[in-house]
Protein backbone atom coordinates (compact mmCIF):
# COMPACT_ATOMS: atom_id res chain seq x y z
CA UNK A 1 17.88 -36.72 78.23
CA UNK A 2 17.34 -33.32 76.59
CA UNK A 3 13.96 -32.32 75.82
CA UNK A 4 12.07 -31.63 72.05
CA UNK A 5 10.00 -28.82 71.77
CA UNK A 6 7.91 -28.31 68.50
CA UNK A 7 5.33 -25.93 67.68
CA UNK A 8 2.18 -27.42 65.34
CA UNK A 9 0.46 -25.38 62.99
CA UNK A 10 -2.61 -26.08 61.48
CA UNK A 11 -4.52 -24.97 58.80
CA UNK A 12 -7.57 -25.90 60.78
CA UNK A 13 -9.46 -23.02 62.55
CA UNK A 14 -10.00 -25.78 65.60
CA UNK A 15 -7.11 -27.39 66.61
CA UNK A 16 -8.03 -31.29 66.85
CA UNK A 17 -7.35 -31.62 70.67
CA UNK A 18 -9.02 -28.58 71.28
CA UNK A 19 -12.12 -30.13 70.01
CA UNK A 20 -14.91 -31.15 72.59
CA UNK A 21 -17.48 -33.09 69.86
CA UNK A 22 -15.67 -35.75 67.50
CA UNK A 23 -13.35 -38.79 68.84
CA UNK A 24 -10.13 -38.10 70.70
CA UNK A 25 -6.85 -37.82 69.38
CA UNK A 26 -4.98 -41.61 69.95
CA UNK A 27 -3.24 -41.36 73.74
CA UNK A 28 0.66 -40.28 73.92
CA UNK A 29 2.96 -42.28 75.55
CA UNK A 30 4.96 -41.05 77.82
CA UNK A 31 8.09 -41.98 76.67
CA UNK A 32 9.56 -43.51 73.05
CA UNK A 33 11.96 -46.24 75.07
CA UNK A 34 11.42 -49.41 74.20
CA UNK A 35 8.46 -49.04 71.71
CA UNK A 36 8.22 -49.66 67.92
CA UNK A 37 7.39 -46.87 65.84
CA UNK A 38 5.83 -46.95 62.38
CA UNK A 39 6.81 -44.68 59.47
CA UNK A 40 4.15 -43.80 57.09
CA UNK A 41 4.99 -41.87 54.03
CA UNK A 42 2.52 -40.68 51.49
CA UNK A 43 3.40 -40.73 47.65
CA UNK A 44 4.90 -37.69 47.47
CA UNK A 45 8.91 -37.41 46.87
CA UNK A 46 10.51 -36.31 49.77
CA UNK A 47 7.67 -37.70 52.28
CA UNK A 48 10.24 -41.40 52.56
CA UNK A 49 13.50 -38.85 53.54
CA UNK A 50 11.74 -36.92 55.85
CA UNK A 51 10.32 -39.99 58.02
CA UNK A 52 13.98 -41.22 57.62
CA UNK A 53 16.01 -38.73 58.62
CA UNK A 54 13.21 -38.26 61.81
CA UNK A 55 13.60 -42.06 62.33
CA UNK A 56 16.99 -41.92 62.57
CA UNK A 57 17.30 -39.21 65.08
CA UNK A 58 14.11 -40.70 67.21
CA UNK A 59 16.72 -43.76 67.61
CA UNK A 60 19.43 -41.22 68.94
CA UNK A 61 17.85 -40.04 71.28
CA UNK A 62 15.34 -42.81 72.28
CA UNK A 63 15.98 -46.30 73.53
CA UNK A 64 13.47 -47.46 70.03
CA UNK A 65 12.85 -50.96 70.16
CA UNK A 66 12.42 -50.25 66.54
CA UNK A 67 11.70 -48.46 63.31
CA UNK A 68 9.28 -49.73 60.92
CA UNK A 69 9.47 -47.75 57.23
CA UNK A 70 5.61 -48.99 55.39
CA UNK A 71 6.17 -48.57 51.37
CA UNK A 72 3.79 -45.91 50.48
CA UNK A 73 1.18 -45.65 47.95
CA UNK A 74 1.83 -46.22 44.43
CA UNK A 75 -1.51 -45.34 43.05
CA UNK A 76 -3.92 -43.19 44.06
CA UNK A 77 -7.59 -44.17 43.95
CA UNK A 78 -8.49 -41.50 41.41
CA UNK A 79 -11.99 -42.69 40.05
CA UNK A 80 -13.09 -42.84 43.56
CA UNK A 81 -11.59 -40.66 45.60
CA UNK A 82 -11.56 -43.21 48.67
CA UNK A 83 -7.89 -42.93 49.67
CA UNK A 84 -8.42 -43.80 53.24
CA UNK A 85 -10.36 -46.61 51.66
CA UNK A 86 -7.89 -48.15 50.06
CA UNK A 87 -5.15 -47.90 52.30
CA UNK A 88 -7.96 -49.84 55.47
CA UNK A 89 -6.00 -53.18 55.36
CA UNK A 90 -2.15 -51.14 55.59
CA UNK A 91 -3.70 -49.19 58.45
CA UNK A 92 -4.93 -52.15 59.79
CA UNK A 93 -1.66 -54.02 59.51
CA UNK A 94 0.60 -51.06 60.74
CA UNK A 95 -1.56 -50.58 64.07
CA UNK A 96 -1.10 -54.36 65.12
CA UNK A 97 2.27 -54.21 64.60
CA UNK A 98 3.64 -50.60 65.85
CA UNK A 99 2.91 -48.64 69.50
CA UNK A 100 3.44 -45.30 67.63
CA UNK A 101 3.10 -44.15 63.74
CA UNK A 102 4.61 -40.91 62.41
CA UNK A 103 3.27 -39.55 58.77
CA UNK A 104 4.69 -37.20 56.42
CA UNK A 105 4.08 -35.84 53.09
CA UNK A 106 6.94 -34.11 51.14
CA UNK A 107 7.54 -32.48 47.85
């Protein structure tokens, strides 16, 4: 099976796993065969084709057990700011039922 290769850039001046203090980043598997993965979009437009389209080639080229699209956001918590707040029980919900959850956001 060929290979991925991706380059992340961050507008962080510590990259997350380069980080000693804080909590770890989640483990990777090793491979995508046989595991569920989650799509998260948030409300912007193109965030749902994005996670699509990636979800559709991860299934090409994986042996996915399956791809799970969550709805995203319709409002935003605006008087209190607490997005992560709000969204607890989705997050929640998602992690019982996926091994591995992609995000996007898209304009």
């Amino acid at each position: 099976m060929a290979s991925i290769e991706l380059t992340m850039l961050s507008p962080l001046p510590v990259y997350l796993d380069e980080s000693t203090t804080g909590s770890a980043l989640a483990p990777r598997p090793a491979t995508l065969d046989g595991k569920v993965v989650g799509l998260l979009p948030n409300w912007r437009p193109s965030a749902v084709e994005i996670l699509a389209a990636l979800g559709k080639l991860l299934q090409e080229r994986y042996r996915i057990k399956a791809v799970v699209m969550e709805q995203p956001m319709r409002e935003l918590p605006l008087k209190t700011g607490k997005l992560i707040d709000a969204m607890g029980g989705k997050l929640d919900d998602m992690a019982k039922r996926v091994d591995v959850a992609l995000t996007a956001t898209g304009d």
